[in-house]
C-alpha atoms as a PDB file:
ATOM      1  CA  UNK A   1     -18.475  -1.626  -9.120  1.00  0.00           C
ATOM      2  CA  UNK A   2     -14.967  -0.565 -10.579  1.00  0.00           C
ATOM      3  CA  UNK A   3     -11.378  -1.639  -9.903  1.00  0.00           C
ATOM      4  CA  UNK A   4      -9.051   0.510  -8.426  1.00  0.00           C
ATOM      5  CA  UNK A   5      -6.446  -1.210  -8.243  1.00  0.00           C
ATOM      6  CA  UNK A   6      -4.652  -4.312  -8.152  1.00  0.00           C
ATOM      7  CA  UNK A   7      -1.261  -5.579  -6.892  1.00  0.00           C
ATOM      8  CA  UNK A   8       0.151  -9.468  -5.570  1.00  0.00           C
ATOM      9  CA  UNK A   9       0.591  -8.134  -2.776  1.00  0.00           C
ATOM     10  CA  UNK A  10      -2.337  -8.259  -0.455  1.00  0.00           C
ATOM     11  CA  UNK A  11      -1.011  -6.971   2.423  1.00  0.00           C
ATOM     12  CA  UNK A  12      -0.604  -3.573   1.058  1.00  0.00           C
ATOM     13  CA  UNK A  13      -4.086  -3.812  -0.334  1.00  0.00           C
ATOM     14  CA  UNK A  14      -5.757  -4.380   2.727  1.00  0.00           C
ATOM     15  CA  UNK A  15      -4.008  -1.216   3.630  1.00  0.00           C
ATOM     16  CA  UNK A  16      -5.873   0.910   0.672  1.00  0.00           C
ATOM     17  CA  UNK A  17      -8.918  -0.824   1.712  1.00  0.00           C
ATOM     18  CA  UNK A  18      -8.461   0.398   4.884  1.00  0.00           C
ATOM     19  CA  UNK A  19      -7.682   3.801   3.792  1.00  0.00           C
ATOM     20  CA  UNK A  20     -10.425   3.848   1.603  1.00  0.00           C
ATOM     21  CA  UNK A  21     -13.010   2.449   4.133  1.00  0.00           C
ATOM     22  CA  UNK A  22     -12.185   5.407   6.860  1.00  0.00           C
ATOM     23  CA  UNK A  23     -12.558   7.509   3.780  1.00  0.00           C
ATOM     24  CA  UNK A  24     -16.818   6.196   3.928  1.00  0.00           C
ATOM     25  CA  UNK A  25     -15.807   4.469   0.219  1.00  0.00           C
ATOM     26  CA  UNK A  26     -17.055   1.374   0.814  1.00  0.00           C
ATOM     27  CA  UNK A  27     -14.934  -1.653  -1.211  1.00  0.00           C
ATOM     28  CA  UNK A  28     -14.075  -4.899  -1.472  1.00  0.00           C
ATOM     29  CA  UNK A  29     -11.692  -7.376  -2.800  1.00  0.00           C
ATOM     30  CA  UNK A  30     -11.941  -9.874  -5.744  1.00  0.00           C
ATOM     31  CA  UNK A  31      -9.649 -12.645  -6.493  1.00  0.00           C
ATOM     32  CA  UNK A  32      -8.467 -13.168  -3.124  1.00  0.00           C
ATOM     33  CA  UNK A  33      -8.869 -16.741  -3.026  1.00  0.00           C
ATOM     34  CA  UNK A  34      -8.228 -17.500  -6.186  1.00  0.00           C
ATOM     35  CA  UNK A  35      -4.916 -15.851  -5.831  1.00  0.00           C
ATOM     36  CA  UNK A  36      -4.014 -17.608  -2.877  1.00  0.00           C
ATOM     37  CA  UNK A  37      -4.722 -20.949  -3.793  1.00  0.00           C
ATOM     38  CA  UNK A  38      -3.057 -20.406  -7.353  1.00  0.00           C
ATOM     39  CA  UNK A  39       0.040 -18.293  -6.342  1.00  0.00           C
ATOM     40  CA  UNK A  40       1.934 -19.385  -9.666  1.00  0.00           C
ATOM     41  CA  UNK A  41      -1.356 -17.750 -11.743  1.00  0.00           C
ATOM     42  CA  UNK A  42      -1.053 -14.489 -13.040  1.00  0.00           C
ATOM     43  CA  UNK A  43      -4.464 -13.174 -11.276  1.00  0.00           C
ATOM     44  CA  UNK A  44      -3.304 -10.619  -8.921  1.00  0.00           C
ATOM     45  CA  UNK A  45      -5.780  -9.559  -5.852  1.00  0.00           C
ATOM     46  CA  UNK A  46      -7.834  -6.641  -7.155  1.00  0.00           C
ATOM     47  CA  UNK A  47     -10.132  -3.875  -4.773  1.00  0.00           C
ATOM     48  CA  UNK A  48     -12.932  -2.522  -6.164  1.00  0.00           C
ATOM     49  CA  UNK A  49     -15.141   0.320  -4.598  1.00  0.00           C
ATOM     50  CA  UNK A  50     -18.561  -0.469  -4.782  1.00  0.00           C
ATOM     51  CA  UNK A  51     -20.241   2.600  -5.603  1.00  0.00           C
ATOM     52  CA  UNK A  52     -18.957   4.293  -9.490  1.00  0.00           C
ATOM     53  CA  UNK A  53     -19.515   7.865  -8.331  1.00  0.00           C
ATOM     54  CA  UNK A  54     -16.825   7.110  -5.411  1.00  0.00           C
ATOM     55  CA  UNK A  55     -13.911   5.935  -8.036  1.00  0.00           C
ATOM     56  CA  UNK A  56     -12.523   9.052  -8.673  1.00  0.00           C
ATOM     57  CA  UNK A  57     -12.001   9.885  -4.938  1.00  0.00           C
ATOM     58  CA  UNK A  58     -10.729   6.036  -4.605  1.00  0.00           C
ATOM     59  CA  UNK A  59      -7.874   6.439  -7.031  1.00  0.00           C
ATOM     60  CA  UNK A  60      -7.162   9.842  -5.987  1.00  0.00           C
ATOM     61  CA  UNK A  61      -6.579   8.241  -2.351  1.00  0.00           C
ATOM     62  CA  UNK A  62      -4.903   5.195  -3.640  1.00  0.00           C
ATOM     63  CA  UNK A  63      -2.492   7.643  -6.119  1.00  0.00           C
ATOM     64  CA  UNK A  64      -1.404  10.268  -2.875  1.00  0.00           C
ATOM     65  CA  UNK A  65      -0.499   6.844  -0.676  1.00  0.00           C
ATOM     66  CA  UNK A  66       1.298   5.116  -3.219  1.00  0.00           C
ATOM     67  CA  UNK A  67       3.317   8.199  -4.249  1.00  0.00           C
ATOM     68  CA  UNK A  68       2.899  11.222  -1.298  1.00  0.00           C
ATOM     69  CA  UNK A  69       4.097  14.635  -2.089  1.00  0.00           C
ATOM     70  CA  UNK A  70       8.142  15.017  -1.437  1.00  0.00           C
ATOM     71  CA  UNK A  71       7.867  17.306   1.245  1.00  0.00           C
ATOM     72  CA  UNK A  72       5.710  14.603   3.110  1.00  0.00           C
ATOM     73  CA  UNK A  73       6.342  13.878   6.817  1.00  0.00           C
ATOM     74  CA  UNK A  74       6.055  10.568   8.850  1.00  0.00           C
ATOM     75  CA  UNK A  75       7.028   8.181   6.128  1.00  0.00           C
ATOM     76  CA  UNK A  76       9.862   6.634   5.214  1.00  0.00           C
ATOM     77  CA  UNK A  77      11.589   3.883   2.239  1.00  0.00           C
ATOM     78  CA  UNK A  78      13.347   0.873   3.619  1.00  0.00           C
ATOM     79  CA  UNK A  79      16.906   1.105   2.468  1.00  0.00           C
ATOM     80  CA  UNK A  80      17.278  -2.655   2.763  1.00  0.00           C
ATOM     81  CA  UNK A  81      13.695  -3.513   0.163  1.00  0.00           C
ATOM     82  CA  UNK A  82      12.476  -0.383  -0.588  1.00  0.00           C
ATOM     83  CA  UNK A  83       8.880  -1.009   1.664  1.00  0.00           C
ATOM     84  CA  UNK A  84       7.318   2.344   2.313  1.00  0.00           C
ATOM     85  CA  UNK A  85       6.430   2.801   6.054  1.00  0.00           C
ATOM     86  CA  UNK A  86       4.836   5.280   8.614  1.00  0.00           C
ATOM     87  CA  UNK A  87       6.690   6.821  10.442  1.00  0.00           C
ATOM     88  CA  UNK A  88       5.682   5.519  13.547  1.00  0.00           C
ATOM     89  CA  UNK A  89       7.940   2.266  12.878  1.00  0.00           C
ATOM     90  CA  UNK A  90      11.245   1.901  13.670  1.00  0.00           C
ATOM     91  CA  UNK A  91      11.671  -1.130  11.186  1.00  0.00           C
ATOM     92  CA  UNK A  92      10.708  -2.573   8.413  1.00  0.00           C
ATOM     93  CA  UNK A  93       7.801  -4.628   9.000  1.00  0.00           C
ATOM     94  CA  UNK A  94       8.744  -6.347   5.259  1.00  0.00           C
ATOM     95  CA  UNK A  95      11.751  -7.899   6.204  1.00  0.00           C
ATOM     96  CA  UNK A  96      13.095  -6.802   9.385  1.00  0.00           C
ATOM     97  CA  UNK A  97      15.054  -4.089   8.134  1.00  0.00           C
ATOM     98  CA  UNK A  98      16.229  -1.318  10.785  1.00  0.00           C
ATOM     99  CA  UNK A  99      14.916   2.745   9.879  1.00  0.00           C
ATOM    100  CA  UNK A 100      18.064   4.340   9.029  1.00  0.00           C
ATOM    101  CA  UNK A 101      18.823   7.922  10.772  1.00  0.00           C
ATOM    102  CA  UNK A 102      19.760  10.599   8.295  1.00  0.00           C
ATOM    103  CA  UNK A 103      23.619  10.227   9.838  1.00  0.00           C
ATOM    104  CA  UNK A 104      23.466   6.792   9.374  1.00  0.00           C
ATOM    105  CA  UNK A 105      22.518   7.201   5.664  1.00  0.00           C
ATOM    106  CA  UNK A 106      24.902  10.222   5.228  1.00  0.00           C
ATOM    107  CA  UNK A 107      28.152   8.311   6.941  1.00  0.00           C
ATOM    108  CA  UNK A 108      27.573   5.069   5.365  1.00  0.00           C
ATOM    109  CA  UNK A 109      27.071   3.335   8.534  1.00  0.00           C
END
């Protein structure tokens, strides 16, 4: 097994996971608990695929989600946290936050 990757933030994990589970990569999570029922400790929640000879693809998956190409289409950055979303939502499932249209952003509205 190797670690991918690693974040506080387990929600956005369980999307990798998810991302890398439709990919056939099969993974799994360590320090979930641990994290939860210490949330003052520095031990983040870390996913690790469980085959090696899957890792590269794994990080290559995790890398093009966390940072898509520029001319990507169908996501979009919360102005109000910065929480990057699909497309398919018209708010910020973070904190509530509703998608800006590109007059909106443009007008200062």
């Amino acid at each position: 097994m190797k670690q991918v990757f690693s974040l506080q933030e387990t929600t956005e994990l369980e999307l990798l996971k998810n991302i890398l589970e439709e990919a056939g990569i099969p993974c799994a999570f360590r320090n979930e608990q641990l994290s939860q029922a210490l949330p003052a400790t520095p031990f983040d929640v870390e996913l690790w695929v469980a085959n090696d000879d899957d890792f590269p693809r794994a990080q290559e998956l995790c890398r093009a989600w966390l940072h898509p190409p520029a001319d990507a289409t169908g996501t979009w950055d919360c102005a109000t946290c910065g929480q990057r979303l699909n497309g398919q939502f018209d708010s910020c499932w973070k904190c509530g936050a509703k998608r800006e249209t590109k007059a909106e952003r443009t007008n200062g509205t």
